[in-house]
Protein backbone atom coordinates (compact mmCIF):
# COMPACT_ATOMS: atom_id res chain seq x y z
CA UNK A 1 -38.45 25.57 -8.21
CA UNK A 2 -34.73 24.88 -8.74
CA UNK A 3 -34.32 21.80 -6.55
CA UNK A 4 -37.71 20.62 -8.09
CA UNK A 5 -36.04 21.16 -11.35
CA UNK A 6 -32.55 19.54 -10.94
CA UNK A 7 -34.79 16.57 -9.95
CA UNK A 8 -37.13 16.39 -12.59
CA UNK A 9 -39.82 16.59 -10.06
CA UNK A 10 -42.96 18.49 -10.73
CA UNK A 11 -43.00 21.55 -8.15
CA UNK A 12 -46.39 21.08 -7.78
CA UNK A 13 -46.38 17.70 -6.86
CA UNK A 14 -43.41 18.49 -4.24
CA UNK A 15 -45.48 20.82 -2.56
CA UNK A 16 -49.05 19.14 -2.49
CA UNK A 17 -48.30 17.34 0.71
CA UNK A 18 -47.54 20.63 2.78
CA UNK A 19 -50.33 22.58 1.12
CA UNK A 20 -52.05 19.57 2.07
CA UNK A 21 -51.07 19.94 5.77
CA UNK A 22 -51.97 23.74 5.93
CA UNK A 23 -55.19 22.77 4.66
CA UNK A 24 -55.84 20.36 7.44
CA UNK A 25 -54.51 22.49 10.05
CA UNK A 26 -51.81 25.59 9.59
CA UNK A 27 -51.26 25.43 13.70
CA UNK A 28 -50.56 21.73 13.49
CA UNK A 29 -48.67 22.54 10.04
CA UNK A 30 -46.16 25.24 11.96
CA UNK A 31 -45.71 22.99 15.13
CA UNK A 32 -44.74 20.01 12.70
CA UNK A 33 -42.29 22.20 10.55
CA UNK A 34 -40.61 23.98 13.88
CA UNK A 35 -40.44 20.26 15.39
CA UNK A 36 -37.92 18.98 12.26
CA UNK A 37 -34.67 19.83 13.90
CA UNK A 38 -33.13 16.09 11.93
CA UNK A 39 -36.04 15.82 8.97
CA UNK A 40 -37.73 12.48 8.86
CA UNK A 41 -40.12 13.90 5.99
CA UNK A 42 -42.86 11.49 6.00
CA UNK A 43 -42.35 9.85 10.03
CA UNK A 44 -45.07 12.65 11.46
CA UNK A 45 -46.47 14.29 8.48
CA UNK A 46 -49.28 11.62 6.97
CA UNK A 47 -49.68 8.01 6.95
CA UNK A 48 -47.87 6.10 4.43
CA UNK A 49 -50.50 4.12 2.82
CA UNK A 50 -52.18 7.84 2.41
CA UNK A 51 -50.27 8.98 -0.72
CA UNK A 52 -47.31 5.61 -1.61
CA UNK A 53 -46.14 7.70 -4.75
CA UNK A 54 -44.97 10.66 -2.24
CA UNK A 55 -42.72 8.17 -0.32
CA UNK A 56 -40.52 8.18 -3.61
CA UNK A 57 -39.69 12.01 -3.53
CA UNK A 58 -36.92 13.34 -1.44
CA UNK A 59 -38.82 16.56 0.09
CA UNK A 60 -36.34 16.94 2.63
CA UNK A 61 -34.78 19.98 1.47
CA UNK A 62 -38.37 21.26 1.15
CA UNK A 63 -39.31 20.52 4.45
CA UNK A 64 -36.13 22.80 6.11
CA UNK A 65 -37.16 25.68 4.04
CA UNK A 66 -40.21 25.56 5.72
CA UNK A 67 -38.77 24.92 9.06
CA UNK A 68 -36.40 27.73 8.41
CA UNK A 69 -39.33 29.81 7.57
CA UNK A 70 -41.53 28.88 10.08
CA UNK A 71 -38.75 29.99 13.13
CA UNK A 72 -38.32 32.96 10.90
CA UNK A 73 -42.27 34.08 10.19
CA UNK A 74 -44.55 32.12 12.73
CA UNK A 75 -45.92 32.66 16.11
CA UNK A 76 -47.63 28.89 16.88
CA UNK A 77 -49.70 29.45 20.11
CA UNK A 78 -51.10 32.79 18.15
CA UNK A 79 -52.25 30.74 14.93
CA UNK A 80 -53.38 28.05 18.26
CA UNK A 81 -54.89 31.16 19.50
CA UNK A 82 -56.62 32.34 16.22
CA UNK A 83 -57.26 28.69 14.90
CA UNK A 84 -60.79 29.16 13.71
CA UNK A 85 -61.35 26.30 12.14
CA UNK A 86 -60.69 24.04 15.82
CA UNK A 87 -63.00 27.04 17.49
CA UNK A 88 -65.68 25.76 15.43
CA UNK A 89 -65.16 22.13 15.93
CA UNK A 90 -64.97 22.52 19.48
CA UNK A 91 -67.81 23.88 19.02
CA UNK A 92 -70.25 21.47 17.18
CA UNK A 93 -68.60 19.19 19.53
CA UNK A 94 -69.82 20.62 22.64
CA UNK A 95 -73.21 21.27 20.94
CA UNK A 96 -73.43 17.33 19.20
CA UNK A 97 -72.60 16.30 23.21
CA UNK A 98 -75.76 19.01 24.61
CA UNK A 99 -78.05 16.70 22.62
CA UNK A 100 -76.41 13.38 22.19
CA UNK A 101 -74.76 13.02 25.32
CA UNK A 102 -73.50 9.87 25.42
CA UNK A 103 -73.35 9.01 21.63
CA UNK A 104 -69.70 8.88 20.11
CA UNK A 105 -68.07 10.22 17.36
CA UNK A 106 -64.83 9.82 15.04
CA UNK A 107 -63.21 12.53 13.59
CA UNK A 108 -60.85 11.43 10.27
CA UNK A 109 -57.66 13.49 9.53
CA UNK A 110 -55.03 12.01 7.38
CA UNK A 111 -51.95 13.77 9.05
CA UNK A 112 -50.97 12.61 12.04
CA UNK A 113 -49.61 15.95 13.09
CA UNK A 114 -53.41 17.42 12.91
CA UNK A 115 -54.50 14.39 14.78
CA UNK A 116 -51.96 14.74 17.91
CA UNK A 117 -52.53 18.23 17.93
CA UNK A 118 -56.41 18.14 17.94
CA UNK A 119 -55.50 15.05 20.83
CA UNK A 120 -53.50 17.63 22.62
CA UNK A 121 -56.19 21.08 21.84
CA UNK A 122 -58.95 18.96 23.37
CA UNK A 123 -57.43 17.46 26.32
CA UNK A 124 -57.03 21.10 27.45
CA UNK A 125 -60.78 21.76 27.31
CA UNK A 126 -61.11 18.54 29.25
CA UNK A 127 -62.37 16.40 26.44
CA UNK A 128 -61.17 13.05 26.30
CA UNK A 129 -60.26 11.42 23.31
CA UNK A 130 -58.45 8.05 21.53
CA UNK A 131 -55.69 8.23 19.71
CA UNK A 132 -55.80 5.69 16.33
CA UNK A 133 -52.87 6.62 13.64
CA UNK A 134 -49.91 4.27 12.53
CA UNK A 135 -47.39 5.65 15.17
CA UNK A 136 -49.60 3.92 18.18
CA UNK A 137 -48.31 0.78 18.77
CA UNK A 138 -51.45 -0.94 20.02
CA UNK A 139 -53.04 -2.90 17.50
CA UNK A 140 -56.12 -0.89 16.65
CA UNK A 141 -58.44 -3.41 17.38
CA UNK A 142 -57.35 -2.90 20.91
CA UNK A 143 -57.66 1.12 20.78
CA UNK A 144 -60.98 0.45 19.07
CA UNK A 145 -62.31 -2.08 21.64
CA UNK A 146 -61.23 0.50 24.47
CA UNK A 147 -62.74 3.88 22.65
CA UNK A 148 -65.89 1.51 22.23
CA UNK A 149 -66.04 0.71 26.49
CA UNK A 150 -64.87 3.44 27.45
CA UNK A 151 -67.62 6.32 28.94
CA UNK A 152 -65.23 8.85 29.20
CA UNK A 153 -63.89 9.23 25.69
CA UNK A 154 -66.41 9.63 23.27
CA UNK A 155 -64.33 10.73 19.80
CA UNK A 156 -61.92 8.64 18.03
CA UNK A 157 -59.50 10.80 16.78
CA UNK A 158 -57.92 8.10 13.47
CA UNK A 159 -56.47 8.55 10.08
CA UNK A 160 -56.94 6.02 7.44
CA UNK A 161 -55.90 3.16 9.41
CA UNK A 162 -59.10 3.73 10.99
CA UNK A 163 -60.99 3.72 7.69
CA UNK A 164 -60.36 0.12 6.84
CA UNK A 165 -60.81 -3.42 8.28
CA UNK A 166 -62.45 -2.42 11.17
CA UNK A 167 -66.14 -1.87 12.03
CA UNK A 168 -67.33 1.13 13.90
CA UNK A 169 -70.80 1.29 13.52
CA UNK A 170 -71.50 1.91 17.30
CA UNK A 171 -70.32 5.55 16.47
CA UNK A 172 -73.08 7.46 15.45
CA UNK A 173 -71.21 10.51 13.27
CA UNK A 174 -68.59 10.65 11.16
CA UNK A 175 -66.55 14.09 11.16
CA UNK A 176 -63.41 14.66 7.91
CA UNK A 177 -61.72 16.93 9.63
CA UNK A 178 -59.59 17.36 6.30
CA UNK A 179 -60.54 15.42 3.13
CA UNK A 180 -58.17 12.94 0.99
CA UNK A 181 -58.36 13.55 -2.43
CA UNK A 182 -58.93 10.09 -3.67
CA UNK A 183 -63.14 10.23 -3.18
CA UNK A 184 -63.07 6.10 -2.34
CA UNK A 185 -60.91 7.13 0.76
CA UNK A 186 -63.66 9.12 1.60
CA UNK A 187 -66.46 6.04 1.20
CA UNK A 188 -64.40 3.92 3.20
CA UNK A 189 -64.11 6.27 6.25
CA UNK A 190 -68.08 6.29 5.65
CA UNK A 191 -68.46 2.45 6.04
CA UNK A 192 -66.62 2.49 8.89
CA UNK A 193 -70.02 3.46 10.53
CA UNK A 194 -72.64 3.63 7.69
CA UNK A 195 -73.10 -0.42 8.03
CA UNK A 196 -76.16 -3.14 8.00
CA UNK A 197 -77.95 -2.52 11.99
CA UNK A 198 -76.81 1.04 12.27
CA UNK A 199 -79.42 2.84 13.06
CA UNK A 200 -78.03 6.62 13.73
């Protein structure tokens, strides 16, 4: 409240993006907060094009109170452990697979943090998956075009570069892992695969 003060920055705008983050994923969250040894705020947290106005805020100090509190208060690999909400993806995932089994999928997030870590949670049930957020340094056309020919990895894991420019239609459902709170972010993840010849 007092460094939000001093700055003339609303206190509840400071703190939307990590109540954001806990929202998507408090496991991802913790790992992200306990990884900011030197704080690059906005390098891991969410895509840039996500929310410009945050880019303006210095939330650094922020962000090492919660690192500080995270060492302090926070077990990860229990809340990994307990994570309910990646139990139940896993799954509808397995279930979507029983009865679609070759169809693919692409699961929005618009952290990147929540995306590597559901990368990482699946890879250890042996579920393959591509990677699409704007620290890959493939163009996504090219992780798109792979994901698309590939029969081994049948989710695209993408934030909202994946929700614009590109068409995706030969994925058959569309999963928000978290949602953005501007609802036209939300229609363009949808025409991603919601397009003229789709017929899923």
């Amino acid at each position: 409240t007092e460094y939000a003060a001093t700055r003339d920055i609303n206190e509840r705008f400071l703190l939307a993006t990590p109540q954001r983050l806990m929202a998507s994923s408090i496991a991802a969250a913790v790992g992200h907060w306990l990884s900011q040894s030197t704080v690059d705020t906005q390098e891991m947290m969410y895509e840039p094009a996500d929310e410009p106005d945050l880019d303006q805020i210095d939330d650094k100090p922020l962000v090492r109170m919660l690192a500080a509190k995270c060492r302090e208060l926070a077990n990860v690999h229990e809340l990994e452990r307990t994570d309910t909400k990646f139990e139940e993806l896993h799954a509808f995932l397995t279930e979507f697979h029983i009865m679609h089994s070759n169809e693919k999928l692409i699961i929005f997030s618009s952290f990147k943090s929540t995306l590597n870590y559901l990368h990482r949670r699946l890879a250890e049930r042996d579920i393959q998956t591509e990677l699409l957020h704007g620290s890959i340094t493939e163009r996504k056309q090219v992780v798109i075009d792979r994901f698309q020919g590939s029969r081994d990895a049948l989710i695209l894991l993408s934030s909202e570069v994946g929700s614009e420019g590109v068409d995706i239609q030969f994925c058959s459902l569309l999963v928000n892992y978290d949602l953005p709170w501007n609802p036209m972010r939300v229609e363009q993840r949808i025409g991603r695969i919601d397009r003229l010849g789709q017929s899923a």
